[in-house]
PDB file of N, CA and C in Angstrom:
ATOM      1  N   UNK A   1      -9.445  17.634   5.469  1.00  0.00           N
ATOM      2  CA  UNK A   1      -8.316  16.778   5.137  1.00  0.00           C
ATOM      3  C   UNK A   1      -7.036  17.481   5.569  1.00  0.00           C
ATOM      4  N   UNK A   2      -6.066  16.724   6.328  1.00  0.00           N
ATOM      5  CA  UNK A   2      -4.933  17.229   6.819  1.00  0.00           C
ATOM      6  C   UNK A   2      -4.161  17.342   5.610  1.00  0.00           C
ATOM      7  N   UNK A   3      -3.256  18.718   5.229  1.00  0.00           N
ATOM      8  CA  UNK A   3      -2.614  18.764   4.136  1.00  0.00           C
ATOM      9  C   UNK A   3      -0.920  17.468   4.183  1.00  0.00           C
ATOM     10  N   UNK A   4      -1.342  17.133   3.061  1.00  0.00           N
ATOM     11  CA  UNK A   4      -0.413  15.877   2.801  1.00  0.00           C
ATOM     12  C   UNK A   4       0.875  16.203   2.421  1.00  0.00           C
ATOM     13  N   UNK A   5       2.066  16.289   2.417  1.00  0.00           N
ATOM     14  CA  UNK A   5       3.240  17.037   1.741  1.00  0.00           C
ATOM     15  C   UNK A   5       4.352  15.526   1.713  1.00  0.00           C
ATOM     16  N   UNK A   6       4.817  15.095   0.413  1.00  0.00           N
ATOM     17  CA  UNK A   6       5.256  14.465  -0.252  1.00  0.00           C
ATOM     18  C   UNK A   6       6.562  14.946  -0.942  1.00  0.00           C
ATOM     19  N   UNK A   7       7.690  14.274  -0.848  1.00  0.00           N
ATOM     20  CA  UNK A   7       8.479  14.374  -1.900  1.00  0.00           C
ATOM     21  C   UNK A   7       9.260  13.640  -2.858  1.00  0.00           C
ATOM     22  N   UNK A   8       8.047  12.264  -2.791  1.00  0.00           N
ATOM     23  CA  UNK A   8       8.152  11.461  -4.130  1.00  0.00           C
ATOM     24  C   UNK A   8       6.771  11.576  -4.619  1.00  0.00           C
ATOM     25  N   UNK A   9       6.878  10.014  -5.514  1.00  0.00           N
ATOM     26  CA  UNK A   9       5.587  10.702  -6.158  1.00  0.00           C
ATOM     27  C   UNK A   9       4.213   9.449  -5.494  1.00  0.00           C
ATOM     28  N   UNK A  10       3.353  10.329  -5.707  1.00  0.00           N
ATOM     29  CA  UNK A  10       2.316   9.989  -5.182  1.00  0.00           C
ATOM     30  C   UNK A  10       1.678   8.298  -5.656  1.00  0.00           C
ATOM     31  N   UNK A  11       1.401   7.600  -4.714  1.00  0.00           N
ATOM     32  CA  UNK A  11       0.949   6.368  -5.671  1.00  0.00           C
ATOM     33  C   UNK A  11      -0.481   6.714  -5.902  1.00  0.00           C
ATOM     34  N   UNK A  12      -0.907   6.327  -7.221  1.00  0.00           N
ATOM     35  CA  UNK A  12      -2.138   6.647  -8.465  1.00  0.00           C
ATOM     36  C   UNK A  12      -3.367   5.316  -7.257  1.00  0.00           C
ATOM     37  N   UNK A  13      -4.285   6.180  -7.791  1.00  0.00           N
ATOM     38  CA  UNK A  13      -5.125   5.324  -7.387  1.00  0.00           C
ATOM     39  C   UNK A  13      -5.802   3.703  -8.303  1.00  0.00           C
ATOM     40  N   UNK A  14      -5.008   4.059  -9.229  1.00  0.00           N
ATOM     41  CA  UNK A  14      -5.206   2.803 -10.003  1.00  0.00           C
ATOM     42  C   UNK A  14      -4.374   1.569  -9.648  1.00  0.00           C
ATOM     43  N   UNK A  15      -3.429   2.276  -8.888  1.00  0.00           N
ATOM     44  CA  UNK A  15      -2.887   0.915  -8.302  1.00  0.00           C
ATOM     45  C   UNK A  15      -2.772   0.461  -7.019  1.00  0.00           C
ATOM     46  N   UNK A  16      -3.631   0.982  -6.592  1.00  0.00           N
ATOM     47  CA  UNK A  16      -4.489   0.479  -5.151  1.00  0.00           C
ATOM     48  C   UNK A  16      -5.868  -0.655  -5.700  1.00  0.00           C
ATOM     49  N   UNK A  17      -6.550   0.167  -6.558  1.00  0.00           N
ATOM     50  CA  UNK A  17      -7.045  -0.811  -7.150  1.00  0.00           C
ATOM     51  C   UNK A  17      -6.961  -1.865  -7.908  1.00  0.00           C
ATOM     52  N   UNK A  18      -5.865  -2.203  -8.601  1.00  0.00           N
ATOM     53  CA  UNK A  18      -5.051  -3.119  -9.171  1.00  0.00           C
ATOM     54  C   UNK A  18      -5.049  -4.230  -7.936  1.00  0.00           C
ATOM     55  N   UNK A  19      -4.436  -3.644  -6.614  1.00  0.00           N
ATOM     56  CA  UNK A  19      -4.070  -4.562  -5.972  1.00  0.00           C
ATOM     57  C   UNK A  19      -4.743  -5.206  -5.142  1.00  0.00           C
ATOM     58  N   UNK A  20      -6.468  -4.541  -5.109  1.00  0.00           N
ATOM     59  CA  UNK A  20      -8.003  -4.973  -4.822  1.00  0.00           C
ATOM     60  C   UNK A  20      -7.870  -6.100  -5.216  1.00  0.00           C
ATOM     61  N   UNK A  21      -7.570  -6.078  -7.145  1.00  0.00           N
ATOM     62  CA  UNK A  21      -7.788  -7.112  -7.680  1.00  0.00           C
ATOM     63  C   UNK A  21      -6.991  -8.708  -7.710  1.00  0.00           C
ATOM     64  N   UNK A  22      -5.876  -8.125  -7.805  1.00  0.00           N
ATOM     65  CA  UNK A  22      -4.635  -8.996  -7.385  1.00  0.00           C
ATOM     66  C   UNK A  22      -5.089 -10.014  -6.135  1.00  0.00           C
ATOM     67  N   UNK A  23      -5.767  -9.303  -5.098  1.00  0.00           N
ATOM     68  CA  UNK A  23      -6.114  -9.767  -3.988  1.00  0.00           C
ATOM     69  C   UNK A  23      -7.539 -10.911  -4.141  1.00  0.00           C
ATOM     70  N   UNK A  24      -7.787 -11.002  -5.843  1.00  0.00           N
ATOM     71  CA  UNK A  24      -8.920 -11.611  -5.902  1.00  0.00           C
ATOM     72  C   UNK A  24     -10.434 -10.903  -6.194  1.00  0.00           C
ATOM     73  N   UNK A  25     -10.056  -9.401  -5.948  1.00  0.00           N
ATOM     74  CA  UNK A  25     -11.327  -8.442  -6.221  1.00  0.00           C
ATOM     75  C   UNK A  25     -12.320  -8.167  -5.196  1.00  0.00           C
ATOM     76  N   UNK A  26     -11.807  -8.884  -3.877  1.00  0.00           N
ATOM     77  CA  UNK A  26     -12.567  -8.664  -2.823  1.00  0.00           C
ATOM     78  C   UNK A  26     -11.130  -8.712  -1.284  1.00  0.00           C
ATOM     79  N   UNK A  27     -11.166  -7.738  -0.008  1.00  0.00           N
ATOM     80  CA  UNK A  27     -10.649  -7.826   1.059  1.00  0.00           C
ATOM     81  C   UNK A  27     -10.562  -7.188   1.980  1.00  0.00           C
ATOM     82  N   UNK A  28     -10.725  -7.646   3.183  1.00  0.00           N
ATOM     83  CA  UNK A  28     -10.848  -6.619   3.921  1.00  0.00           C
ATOM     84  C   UNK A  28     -10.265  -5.293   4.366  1.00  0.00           C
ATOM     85  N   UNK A  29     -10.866  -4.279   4.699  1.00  0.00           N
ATOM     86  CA  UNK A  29     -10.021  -2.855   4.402  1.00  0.00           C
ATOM     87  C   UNK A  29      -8.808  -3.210   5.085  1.00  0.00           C
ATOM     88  N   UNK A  30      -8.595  -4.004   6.419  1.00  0.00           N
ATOM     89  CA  UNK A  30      -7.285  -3.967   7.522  1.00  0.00           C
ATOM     90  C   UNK A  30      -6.132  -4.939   6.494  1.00  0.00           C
ATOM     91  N   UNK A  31      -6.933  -5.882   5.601  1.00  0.00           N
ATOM     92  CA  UNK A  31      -5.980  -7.150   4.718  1.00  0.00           C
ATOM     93  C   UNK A  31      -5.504  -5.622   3.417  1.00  0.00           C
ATOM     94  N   UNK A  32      -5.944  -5.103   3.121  1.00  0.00           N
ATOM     95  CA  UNK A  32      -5.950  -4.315   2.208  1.00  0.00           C
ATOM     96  C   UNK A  32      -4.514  -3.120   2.391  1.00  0.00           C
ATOM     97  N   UNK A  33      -5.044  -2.653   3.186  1.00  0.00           N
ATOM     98  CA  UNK A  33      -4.209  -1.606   4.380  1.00  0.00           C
ATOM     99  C   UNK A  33      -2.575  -2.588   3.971  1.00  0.00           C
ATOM    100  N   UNK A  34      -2.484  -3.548   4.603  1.00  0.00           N
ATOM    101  CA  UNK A  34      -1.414  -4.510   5.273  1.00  0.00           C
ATOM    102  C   UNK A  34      -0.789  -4.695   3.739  1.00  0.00           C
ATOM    103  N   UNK A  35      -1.504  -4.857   2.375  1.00  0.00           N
ATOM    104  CA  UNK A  35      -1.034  -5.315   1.234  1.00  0.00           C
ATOM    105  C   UNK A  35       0.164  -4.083   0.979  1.00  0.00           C
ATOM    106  N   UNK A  36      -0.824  -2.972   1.196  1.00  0.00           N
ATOM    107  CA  UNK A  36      -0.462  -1.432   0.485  1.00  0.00           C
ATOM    108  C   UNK A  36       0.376  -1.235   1.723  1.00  0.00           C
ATOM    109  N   UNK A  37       0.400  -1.388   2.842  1.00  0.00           N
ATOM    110  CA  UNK A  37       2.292  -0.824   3.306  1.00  0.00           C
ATOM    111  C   UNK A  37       3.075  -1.897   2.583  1.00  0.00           C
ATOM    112  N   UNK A  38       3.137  -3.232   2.890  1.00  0.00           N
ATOM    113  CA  UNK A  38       4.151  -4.161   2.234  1.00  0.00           C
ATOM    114  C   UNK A  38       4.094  -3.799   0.630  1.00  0.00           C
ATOM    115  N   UNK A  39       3.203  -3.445  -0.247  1.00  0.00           N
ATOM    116  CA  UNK A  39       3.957  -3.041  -1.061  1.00  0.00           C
ATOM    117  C   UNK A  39       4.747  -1.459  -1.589  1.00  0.00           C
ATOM    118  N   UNK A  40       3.795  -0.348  -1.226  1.00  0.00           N
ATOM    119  CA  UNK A  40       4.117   0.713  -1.272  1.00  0.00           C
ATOM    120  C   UNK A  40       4.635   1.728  -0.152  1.00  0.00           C
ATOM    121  N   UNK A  41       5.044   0.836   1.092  1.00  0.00           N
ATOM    122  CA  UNK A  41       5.213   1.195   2.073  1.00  0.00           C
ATOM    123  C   UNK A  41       4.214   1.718   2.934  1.00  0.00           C
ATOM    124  N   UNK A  42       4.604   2.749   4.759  1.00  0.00           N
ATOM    125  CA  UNK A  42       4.167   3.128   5.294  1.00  0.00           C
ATOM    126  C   UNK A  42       3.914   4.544   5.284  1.00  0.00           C
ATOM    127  N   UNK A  43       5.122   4.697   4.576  1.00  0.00           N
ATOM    128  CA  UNK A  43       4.654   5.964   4.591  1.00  0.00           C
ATOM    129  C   UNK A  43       4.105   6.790   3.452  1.00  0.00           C
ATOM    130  N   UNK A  44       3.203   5.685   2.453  1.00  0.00           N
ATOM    131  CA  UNK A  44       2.964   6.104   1.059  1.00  0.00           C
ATOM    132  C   UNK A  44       1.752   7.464   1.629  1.00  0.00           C
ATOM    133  N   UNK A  45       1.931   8.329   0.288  1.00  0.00           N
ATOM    134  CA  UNK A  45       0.793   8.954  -0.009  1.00  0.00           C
ATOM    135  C   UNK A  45       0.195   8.971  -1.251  1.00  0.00           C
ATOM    136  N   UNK A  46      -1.179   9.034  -1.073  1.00  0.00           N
ATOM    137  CA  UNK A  46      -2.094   8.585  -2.399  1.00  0.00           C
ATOM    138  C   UNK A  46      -2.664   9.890  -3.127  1.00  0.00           C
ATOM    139  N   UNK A  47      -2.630   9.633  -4.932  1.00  0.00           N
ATOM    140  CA  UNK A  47      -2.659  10.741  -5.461  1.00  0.00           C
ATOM    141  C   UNK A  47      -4.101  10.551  -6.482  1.00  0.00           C
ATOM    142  N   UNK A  48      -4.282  11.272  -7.112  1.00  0.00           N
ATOM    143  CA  UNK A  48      -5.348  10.633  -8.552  1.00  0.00           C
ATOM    144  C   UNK A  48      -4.298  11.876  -9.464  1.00  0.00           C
ATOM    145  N   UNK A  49      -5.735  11.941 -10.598  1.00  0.00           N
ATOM    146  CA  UNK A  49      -4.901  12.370 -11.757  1.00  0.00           C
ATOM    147  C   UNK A  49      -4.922  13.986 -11.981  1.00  0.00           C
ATOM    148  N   UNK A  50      -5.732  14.308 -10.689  1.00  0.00           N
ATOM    149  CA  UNK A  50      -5.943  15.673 -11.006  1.00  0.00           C
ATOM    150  C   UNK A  50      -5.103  16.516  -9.961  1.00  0.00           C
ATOM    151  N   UNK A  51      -4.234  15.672  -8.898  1.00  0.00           N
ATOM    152  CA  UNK A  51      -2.952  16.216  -8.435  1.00  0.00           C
ATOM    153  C   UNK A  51      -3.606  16.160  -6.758  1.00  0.00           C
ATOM    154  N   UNK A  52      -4.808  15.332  -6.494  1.00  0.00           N
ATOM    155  CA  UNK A  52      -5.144  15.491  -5.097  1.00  0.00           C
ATOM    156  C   UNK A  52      -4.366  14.157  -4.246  1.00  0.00           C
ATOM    157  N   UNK A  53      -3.900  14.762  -3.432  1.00  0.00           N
ATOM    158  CA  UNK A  53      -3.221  13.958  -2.618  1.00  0.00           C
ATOM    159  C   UNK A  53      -3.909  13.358  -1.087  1.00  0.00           C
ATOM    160  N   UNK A  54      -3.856  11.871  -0.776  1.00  0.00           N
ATOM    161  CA  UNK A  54      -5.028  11.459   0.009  1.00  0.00           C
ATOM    162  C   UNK A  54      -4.177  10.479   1.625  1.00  0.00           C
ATOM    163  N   UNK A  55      -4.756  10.423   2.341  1.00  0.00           N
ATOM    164  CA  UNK A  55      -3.856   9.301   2.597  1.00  0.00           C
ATOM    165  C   UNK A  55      -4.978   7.920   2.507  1.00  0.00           C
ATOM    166  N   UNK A  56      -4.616   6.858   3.056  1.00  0.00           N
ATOM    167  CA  UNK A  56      -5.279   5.632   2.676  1.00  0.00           C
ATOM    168  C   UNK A  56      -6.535   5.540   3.082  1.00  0.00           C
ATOM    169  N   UNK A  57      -7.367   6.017   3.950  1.00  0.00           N
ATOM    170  CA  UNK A  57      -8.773   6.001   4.249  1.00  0.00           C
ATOM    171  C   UNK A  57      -9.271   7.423   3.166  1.00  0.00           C
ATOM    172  N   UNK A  58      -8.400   8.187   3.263  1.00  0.00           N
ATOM    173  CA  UNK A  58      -9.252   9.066   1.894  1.00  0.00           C
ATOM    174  C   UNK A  58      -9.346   8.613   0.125  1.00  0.00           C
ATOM    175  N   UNK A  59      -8.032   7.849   0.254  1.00  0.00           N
ATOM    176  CA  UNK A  59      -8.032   7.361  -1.141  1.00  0.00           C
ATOM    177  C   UNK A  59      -9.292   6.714  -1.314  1.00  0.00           C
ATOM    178  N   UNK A  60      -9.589   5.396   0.210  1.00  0.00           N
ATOM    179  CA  UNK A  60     -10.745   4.669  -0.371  1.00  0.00           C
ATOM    180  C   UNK A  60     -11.779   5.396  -0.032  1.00  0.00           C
ATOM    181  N   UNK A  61     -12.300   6.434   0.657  1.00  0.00           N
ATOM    182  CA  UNK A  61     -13.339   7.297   0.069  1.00  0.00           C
ATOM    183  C   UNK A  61     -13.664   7.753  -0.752  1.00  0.00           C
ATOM    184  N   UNK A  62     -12.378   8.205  -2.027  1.00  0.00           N
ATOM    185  CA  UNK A  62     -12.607   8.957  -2.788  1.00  0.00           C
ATOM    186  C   UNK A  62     -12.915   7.693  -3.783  1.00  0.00           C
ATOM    187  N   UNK A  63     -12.127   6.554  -4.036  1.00  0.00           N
ATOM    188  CA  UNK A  63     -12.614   5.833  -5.074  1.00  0.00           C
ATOM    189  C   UNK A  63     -13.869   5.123  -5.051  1.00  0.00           C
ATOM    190  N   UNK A  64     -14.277   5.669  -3.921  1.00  0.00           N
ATOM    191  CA  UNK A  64     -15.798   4.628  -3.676  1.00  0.00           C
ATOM    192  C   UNK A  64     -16.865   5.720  -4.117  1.00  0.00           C
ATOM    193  N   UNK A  65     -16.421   6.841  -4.019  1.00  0.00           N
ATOM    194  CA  UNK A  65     -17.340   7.882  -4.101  1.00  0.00           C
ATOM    195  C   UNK A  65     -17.529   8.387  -6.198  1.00  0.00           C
ATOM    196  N   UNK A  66     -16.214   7.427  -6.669  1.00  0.00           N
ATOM    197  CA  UNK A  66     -16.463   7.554  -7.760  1.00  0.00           C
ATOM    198  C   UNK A  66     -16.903   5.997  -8.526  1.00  0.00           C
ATOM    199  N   UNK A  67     -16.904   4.900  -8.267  1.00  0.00           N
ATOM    200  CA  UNK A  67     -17.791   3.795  -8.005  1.00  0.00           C
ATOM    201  C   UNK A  67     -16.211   2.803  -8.648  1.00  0.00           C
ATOM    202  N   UNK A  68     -15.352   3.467  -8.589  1.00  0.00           N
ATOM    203  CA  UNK A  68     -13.707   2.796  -8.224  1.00  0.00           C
ATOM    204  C   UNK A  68     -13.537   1.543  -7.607  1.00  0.00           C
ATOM    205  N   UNK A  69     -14.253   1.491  -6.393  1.00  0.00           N
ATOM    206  CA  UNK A  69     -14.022   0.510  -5.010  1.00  0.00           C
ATOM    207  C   UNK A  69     -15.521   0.744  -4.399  1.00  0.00           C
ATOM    208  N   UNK A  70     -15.535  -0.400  -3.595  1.00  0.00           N
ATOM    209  CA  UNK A  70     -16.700  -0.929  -2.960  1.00  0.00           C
ATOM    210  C   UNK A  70     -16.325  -0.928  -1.648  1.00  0.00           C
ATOM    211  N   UNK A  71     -16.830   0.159  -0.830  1.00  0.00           N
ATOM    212  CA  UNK A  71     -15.912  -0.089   0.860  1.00  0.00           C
ATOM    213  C   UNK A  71     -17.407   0.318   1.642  1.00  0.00           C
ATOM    214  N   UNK A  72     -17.464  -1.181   2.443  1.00  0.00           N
ATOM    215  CA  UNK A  72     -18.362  -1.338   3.504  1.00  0.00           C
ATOM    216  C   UNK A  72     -18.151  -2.328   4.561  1.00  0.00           C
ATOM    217  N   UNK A  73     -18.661  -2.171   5.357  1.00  0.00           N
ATOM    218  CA  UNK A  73     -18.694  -3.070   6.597  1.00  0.00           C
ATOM    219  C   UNK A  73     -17.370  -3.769   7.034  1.00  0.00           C
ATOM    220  N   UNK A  74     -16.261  -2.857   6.304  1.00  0.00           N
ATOM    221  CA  UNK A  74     -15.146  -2.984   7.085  1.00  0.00           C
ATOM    222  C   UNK A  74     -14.708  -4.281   5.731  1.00  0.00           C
ATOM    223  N   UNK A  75     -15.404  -4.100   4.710  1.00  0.00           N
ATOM    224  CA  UNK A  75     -14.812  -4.923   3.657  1.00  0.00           C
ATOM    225  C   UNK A  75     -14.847  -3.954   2.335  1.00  0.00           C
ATOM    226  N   UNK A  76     -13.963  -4.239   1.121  1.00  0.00           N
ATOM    227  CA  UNK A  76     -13.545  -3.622  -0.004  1.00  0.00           C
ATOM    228  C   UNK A  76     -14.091  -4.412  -1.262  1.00  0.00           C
ATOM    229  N   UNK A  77     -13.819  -3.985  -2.366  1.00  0.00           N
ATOM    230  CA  UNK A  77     -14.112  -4.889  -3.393  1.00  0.00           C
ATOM    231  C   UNK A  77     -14.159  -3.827  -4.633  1.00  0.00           C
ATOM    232  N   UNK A  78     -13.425  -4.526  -5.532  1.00  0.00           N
ATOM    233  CA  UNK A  78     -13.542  -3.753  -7.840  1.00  0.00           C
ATOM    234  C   UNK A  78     -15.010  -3.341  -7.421  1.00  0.00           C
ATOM    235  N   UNK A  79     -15.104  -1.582  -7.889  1.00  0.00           N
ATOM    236  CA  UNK A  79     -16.420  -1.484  -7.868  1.00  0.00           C
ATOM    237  C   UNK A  79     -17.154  -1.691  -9.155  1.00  0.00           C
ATOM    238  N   UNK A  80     -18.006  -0.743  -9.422  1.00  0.00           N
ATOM    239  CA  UNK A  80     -18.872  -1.056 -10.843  1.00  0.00           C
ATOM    240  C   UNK A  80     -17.993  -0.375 -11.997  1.00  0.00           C
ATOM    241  N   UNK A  81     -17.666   0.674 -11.609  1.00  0.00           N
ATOM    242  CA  UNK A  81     -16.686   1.600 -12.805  1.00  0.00           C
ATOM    243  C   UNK A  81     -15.293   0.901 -12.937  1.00  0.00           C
ATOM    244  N   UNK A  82     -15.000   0.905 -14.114  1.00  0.00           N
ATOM    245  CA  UNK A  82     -13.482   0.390 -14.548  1.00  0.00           C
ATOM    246  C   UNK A  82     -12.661   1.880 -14.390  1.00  0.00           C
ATOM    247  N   UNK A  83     -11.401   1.130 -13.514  1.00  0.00           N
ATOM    248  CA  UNK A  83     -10.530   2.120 -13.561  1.00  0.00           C
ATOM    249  C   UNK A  83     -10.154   2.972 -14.797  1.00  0.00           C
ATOM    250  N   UNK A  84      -9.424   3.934 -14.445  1.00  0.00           N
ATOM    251  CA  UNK A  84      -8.522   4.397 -15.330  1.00  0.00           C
ATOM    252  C   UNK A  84      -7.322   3.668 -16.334  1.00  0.00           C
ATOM    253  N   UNK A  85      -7.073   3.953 -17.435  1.00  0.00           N
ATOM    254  CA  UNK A  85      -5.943   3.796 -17.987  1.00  0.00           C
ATOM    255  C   UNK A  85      -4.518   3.470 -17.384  1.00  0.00           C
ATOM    256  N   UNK A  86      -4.393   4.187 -15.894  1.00  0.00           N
ATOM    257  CA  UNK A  86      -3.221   3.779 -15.635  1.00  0.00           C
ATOM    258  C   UNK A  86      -2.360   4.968 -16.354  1.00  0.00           C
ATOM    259  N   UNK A  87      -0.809   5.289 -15.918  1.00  0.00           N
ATOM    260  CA  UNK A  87      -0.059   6.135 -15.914  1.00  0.00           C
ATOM    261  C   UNK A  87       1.322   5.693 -16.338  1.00  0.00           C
TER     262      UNK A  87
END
């Protein structure tokens, strides 16, 4: 992972997933992508709670790898685990 260096704050991964849902709970990673610059911009970087910083194809690795998000075949989706609490 290329080191990420930020000097706001990181957007949480709960609200990437929020906006999975917003989107209906299912979309494609490129519709997905397109949500998260228009809302958090281009040049966001993505954080969780333990201070790791991601950019947008690592975020959705990492939340898929914790059953966060559902990312396949070039499509997304709410995975089985309920997010976090939120911040």
């Amino acid at each position: 992972m290329e080191a990420l260096l930020t000097d706001r704050e990181p957007v949480y991964g709960h609200e990437l997933i929020s906006l999975v849902v917003e989107m209906g709970g299912t979309s494609t990673v490129e519709a997905l992508r397109e949500a998260a610059t228009g809302r958090f911009g281009a040049e966001a970087v993505y954080g969780n709670c333990a201070g790791n910083l991601f950019s947008f194809e690592e975020v959705l690795a990492f939340l898929a790898s914790k059953g966060k998000l559902d990312v396949r075949n070039g499509a997304v989706s709410a995975g089985a685990m309920p997010a976090c609490g939120g911040h």
